[in-house]
N, C-alpha and C. Protein backbone atom coordinates (compact mmCIF):
# COMPACT_ATOMS: atom_id res chain seq x y z
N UNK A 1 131.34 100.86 -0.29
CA UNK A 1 131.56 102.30 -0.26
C UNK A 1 133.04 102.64 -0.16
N UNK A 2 133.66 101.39 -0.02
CA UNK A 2 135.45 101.96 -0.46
C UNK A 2 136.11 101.76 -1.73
N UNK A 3 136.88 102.46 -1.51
CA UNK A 3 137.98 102.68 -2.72
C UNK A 3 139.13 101.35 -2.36
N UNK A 4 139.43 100.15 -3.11
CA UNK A 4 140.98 99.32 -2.67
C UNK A 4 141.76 99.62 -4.03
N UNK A 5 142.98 99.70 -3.19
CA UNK A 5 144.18 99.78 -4.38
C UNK A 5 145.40 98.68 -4.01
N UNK A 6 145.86 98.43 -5.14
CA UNK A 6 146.95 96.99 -4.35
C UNK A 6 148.44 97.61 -4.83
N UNK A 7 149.50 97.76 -4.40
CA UNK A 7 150.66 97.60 -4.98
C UNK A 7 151.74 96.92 -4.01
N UNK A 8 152.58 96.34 -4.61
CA UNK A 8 153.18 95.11 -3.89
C UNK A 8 152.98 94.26 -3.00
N UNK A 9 153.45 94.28 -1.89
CA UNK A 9 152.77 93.58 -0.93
C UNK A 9 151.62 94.99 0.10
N UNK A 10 151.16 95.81 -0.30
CA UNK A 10 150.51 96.46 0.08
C UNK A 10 149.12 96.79 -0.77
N UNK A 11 148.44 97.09 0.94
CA UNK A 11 146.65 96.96 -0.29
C UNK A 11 146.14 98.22 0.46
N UNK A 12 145.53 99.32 -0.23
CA UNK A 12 145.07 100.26 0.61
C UNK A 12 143.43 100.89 0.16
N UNK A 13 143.06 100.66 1.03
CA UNK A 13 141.44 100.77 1.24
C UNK A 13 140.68 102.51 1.85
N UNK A 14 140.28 102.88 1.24
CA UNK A 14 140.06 104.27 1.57
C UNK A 14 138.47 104.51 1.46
N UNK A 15 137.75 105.17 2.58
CA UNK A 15 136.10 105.11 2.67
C UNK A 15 136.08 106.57 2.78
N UNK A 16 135.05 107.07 2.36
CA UNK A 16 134.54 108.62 2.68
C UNK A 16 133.74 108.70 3.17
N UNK A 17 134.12 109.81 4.35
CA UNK A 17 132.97 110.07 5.62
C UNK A 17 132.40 110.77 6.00
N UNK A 18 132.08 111.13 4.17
CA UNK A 18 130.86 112.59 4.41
C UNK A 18 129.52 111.70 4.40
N UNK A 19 129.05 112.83 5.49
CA UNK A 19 127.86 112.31 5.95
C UNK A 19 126.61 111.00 4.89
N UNK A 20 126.53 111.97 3.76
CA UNK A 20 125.41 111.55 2.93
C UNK A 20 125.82 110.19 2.85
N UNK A 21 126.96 109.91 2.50
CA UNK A 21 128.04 108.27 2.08
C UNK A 21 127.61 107.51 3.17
N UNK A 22 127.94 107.82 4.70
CA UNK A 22 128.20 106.90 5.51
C UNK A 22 126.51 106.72 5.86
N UNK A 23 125.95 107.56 5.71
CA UNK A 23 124.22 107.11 6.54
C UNK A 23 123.70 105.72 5.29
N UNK A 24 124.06 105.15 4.47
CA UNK A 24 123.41 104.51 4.09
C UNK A 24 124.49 102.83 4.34
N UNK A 25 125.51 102.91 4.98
CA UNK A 25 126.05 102.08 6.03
C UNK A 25 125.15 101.71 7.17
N UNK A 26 125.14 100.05 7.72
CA UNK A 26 124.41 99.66 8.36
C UNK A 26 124.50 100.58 9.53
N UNK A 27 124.11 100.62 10.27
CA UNK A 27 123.19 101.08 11.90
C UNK A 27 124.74 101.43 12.88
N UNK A 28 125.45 99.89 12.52
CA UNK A 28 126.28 99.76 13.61
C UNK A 28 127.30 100.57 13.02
N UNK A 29 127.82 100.57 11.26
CA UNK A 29 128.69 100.92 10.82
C UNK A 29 128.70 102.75 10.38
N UNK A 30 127.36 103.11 10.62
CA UNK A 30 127.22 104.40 10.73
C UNK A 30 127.82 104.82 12.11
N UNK A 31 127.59 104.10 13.53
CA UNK A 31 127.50 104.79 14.71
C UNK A 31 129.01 104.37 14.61
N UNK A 32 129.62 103.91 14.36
CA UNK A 32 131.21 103.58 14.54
C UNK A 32 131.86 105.05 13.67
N UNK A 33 131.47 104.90 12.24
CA UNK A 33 131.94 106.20 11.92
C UNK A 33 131.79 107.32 12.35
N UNK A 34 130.10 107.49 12.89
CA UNK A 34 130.06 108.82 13.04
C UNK A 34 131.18 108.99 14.83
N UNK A 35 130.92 108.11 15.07
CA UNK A 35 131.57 108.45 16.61
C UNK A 35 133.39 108.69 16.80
N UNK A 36 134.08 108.32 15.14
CA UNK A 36 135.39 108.52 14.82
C UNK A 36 135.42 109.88 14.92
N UNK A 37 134.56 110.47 13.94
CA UNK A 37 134.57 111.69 13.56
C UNK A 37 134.39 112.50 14.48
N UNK A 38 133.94 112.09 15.92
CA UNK A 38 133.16 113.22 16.65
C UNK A 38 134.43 113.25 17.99
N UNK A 39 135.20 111.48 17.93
CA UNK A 39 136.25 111.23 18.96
C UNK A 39 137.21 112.50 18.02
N UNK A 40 137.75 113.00 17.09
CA UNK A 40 138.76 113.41 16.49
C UNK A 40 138.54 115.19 16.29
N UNK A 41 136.96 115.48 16.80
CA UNK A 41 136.43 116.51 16.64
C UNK A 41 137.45 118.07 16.45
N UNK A 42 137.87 117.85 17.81
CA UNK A 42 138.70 118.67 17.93
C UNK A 42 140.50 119.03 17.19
N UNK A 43 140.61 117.76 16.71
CA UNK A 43 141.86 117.98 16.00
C UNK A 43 141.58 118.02 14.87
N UNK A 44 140.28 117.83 14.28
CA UNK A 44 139.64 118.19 12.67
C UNK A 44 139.90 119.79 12.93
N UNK A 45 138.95 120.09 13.84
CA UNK A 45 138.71 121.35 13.84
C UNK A 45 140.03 122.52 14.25
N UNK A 46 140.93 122.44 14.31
CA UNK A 46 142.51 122.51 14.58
C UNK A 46 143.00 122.59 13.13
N UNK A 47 142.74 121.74 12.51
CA UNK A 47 143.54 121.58 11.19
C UNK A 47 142.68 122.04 10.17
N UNK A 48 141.60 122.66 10.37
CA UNK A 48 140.68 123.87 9.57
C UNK A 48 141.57 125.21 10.01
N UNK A 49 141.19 125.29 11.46
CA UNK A 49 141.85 126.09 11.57
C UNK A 49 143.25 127.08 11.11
N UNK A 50 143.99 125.73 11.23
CA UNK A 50 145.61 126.48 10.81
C UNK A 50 145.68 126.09 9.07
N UNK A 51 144.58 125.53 8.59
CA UNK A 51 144.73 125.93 7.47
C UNK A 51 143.71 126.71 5.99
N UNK A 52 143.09 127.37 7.39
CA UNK A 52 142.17 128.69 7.41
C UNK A 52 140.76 127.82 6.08
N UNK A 53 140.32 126.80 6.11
CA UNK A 53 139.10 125.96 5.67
C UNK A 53 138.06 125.69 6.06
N UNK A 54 137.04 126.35 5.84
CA UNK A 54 135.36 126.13 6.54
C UNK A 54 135.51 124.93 6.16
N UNK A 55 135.02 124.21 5.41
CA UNK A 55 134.88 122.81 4.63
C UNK A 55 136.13 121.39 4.74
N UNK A 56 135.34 120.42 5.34
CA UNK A 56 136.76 119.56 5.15
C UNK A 56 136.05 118.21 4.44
N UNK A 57 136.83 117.83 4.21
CA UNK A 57 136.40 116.24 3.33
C UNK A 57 137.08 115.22 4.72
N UNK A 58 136.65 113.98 5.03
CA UNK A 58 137.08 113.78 5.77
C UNK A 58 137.01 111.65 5.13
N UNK A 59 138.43 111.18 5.17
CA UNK A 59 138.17 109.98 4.47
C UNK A 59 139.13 108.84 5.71
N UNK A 60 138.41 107.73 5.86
CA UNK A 60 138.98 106.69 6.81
C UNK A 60 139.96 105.82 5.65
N UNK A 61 141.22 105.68 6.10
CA UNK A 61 142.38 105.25 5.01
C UNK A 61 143.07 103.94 5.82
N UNK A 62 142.92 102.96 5.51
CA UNK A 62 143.86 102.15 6.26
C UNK A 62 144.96 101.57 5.43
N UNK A 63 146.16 100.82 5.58
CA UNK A 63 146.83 99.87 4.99
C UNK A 63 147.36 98.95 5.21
N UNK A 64 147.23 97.99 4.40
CA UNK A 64 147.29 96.46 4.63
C UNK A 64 148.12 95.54 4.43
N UNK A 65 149.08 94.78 5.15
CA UNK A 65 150.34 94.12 4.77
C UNK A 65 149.63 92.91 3.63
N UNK A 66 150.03 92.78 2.71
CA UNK A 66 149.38 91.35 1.98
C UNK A 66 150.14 90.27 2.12
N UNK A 67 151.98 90.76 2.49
CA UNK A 67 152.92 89.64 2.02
C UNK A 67 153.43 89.32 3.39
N UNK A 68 154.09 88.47 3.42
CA UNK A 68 155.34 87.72 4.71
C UNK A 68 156.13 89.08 4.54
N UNK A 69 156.72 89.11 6.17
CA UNK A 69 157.87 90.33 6.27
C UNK A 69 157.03 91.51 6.71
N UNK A 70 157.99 93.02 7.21
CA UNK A 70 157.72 93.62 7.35
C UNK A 70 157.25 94.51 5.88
N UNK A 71 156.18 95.58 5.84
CA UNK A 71 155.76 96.08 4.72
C UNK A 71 155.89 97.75 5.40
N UNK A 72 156.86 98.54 4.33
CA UNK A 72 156.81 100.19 4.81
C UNK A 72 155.45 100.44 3.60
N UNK A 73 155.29 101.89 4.25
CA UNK A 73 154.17 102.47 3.87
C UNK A 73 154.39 104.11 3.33
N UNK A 74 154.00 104.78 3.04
CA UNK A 74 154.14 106.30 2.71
C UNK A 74 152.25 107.15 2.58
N UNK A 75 152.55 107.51 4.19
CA UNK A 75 150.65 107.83 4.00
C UNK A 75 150.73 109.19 3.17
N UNK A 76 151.87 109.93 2.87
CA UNK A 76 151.56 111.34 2.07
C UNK A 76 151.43 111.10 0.51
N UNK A 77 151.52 109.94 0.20
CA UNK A 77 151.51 109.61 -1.11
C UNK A 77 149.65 108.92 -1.04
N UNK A 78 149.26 109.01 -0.86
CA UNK A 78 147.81 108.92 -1.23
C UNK A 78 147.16 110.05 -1.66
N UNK A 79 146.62 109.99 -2.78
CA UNK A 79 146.35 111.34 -3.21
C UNK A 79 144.74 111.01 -3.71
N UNK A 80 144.35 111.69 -4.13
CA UNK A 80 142.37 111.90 -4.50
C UNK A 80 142.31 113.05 -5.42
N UNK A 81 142.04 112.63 -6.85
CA UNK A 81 142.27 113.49 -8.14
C UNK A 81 140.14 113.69 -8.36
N UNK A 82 140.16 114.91 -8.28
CA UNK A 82 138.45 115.23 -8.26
C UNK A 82 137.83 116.79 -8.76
N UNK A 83 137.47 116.69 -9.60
CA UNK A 83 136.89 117.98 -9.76
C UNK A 83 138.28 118.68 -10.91
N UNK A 84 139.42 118.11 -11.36
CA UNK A 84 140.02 118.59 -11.97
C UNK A 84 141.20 119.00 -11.52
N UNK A 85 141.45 118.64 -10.28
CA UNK A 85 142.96 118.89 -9.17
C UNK A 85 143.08 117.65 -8.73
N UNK A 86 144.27 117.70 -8.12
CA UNK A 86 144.55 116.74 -6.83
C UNK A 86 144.44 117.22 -5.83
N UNK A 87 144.00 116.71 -4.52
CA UNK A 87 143.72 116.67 -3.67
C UNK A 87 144.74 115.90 -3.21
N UNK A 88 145.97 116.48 -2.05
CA UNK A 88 146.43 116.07 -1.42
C UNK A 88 146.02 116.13 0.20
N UNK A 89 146.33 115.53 0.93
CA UNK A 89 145.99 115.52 2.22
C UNK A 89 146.27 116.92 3.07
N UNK A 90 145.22 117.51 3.87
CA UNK A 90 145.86 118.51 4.62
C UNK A 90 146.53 118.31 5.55
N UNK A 91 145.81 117.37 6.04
CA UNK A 91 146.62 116.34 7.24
C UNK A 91 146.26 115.06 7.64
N UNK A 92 146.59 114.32 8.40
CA UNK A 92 146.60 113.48 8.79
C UNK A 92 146.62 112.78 10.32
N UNK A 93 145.83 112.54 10.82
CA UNK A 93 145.03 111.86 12.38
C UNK A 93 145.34 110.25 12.36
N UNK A 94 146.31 109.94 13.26
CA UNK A 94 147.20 108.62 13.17
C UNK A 94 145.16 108.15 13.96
N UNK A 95 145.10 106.69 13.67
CA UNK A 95 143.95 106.48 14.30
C UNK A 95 144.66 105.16 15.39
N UNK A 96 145.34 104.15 14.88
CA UNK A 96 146.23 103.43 15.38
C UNK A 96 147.34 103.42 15.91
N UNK A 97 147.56 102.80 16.82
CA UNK A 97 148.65 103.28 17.34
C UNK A 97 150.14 102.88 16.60
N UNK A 98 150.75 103.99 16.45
CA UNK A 98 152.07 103.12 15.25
C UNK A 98 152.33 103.72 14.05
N UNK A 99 150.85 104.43 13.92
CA UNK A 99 150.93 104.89 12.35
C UNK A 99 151.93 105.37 11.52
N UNK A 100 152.46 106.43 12.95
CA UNK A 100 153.71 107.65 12.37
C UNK A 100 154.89 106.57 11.93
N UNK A 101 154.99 105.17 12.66
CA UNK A 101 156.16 104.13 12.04
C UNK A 101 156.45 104.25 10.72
N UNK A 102 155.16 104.01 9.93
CA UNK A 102 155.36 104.17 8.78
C UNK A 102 155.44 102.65 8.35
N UNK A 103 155.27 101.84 8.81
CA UNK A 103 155.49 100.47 8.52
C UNK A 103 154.37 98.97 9.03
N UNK A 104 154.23 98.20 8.24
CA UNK A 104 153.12 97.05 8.70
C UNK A 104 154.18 95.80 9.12
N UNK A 105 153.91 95.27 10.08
CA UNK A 105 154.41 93.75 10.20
C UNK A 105 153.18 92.79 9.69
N UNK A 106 154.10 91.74 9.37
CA UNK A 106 153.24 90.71 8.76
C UNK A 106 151.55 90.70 9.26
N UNK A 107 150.92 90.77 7.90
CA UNK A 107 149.62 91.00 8.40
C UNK A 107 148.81 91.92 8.92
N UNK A 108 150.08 93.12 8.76
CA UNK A 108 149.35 94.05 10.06
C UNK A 108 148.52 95.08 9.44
N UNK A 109 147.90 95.90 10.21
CA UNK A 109 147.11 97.43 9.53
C UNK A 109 147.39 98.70 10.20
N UNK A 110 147.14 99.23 9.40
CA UNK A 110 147.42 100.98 9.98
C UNK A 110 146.19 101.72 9.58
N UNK A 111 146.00 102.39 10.41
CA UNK A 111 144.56 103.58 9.72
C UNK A 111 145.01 104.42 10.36
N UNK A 112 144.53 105.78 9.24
CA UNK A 112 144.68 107.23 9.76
C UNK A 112 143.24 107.87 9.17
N UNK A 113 142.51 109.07 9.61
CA UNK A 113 141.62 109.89 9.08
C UNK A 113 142.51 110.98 8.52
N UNK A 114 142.12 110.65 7.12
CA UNK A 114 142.58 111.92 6.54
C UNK A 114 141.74 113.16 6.20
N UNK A 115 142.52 114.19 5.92
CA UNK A 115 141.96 115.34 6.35
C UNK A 115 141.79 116.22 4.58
N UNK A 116 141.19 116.29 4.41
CA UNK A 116 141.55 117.22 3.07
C UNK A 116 140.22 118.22 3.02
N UNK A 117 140.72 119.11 1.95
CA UNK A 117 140.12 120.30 1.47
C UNK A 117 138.33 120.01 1.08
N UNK A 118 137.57 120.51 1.61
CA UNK A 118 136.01 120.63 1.83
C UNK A 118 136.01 120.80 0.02
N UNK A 119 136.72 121.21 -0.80
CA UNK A 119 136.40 121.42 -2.00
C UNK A 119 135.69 119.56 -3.01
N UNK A 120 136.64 118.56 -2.09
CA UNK A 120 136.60 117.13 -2.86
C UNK A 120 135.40 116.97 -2.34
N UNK A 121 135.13 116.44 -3.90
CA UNK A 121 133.13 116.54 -3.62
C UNK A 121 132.76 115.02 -4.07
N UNK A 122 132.45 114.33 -3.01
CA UNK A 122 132.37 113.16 -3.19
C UNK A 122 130.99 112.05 -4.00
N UNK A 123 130.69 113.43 -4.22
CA UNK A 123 129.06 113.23 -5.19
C UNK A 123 129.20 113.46 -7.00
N UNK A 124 130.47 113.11 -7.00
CA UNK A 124 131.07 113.73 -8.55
C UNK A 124 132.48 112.33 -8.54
N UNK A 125 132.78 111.75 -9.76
CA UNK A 125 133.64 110.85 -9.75
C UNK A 125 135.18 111.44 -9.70
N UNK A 126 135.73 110.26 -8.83
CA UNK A 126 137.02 110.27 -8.50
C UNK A 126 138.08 109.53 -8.78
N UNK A 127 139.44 109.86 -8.71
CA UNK A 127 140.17 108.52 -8.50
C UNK A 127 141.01 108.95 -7.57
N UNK A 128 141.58 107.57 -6.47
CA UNK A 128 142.19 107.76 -5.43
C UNK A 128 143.66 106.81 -5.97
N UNK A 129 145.07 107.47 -5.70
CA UNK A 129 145.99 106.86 -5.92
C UNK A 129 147.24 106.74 -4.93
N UNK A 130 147.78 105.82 -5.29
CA UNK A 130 149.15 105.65 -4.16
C UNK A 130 149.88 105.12 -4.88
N UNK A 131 151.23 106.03 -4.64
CA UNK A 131 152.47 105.51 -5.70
C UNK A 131 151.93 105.22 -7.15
N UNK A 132 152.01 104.37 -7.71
CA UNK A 132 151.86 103.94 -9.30
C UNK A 132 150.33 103.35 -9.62
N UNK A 133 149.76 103.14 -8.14
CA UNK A 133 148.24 102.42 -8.39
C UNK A 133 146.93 103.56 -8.24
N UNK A 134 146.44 103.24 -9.04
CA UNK A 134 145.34 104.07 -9.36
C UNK A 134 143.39 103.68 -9.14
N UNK A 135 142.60 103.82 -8.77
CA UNK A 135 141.53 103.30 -8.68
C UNK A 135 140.07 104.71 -9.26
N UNK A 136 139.77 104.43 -9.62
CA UNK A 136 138.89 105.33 -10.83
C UNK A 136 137.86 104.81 -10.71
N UNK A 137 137.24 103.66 -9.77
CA UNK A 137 135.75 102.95 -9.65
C UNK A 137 134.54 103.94 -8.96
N UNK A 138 135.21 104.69 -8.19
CA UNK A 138 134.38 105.59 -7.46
C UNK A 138 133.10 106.20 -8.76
N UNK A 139 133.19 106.75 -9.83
CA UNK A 139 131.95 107.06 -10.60
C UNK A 139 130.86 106.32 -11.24
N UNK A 140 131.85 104.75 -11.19
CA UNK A 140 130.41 103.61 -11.26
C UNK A 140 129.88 103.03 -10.09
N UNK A 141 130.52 103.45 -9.35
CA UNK A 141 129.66 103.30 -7.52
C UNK A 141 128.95 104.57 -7.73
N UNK A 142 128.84 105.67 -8.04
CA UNK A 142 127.70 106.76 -7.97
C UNK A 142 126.10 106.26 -8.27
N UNK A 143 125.86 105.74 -8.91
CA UNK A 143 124.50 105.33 -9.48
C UNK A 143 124.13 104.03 -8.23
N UNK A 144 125.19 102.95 -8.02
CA UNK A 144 124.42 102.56 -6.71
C UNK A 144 124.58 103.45 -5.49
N UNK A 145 125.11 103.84 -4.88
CA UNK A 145 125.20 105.15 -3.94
C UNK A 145 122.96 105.57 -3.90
N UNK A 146 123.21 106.48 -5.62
CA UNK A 146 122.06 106.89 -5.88
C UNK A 146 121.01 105.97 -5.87
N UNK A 147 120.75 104.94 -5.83
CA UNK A 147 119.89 104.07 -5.48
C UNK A 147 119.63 103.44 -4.13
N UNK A 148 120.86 103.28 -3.48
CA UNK A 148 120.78 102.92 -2.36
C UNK A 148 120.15 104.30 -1.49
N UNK A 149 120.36 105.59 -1.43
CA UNK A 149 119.77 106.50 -1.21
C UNK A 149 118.31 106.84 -1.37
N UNK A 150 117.84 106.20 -2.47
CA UNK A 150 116.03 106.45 -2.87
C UNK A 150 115.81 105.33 -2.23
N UNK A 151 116.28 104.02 -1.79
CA UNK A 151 115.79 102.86 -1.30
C UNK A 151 115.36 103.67 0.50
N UNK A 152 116.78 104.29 0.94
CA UNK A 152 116.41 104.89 2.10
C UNK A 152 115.39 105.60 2.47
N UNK A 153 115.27 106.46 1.78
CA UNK A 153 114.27 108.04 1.25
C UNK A 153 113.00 107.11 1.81
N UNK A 154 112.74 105.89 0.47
CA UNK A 154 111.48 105.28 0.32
C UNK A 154 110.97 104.62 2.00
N UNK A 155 112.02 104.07 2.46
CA UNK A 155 111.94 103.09 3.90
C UNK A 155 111.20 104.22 4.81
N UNK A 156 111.88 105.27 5.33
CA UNK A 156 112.03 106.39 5.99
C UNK A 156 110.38 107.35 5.81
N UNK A 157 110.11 107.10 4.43
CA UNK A 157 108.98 107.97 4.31
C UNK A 157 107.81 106.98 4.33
N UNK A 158 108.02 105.51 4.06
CA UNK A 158 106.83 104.73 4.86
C UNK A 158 106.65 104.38 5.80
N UNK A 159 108.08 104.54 6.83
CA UNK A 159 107.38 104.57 8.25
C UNK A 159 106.93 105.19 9.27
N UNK A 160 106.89 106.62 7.89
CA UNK A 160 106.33 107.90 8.62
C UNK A 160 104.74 108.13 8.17
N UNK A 161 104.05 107.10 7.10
CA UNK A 161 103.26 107.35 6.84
C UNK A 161 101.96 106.48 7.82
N UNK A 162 100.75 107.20 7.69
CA UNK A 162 100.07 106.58 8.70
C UNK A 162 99.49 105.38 8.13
């Protein structure tokens, strides 16, 4: 259910954490997400606020040193092209500690929840980019998405049946 993109010694992995996406994540990996979302509640709801948005899209972004050495980063350069715009970030929720550094040491990771516009509709194909790398896989993950979803449906409604 993620998006990876690689450029230089950097690899960046981006998941979406609207609801419908994450419930078909295992048990443990649902209650981890949903409980991000609910630890951050209030600074989601802050950054609707001041930027006057019923609707938010809400995506877990990390990045990944690949090479020896220190690796800088640029989290405003991740962008999410959908529906015919870009989608830039409204904001951004350091999740790690360090984030605002801006930088990975060998090996290291950074995650932030990003914040964007309720308009990116994650049920319609996308591409997510950083700097010069581009990833466009998100619309042939739709059809398993959609299957993995009727597999649920099906589980759910036979163990409700008598």
């Amino acid at each position: 259910m993620s998006l990876r993109l690689t450029i230089s010694n950097l690899q960046v992995r981006a998941t979406p954490l609207d609801e419908s996406i994450i419930r078909l994540l295992s048990p443990d990996s649902y209650r981890a997400m949903s409980e991000l979302k609910r630890s951050k509640s209030e600074a989601i709801a802050a950054v609707a606020r001041r930027n006057a948005v019923r609707d938010l899209s809400l995506w877990y972004v990390s990045f990944f040193a690949v090479e020896q050495g220190e690796t800088r980063f640029s989290p405003r350069e991740f962008i999410i092209t959908n529906v015919g715009r870009d989608f830039r970030p409204l904001d951004i929720l350091p999740i790690t500690p360090g984030f605002g550094e801006q930088r990975l040491r060998q090996n290291g990771r950074q995650d932030g929840l990003y914040v964007f516009d309720g308009q990116l509709d994650v049920q319609q194909p996308l591409t997510v980019s950083y700097e010069t790398a581009r990833n466009d896989s998100w619309g042939q993950m739709l059809p398993q998405i959609e299957r993995e979803r009727a597999l649920v449906k099906s589980r759910a409604s036979a163990r409700r049946a008598p």
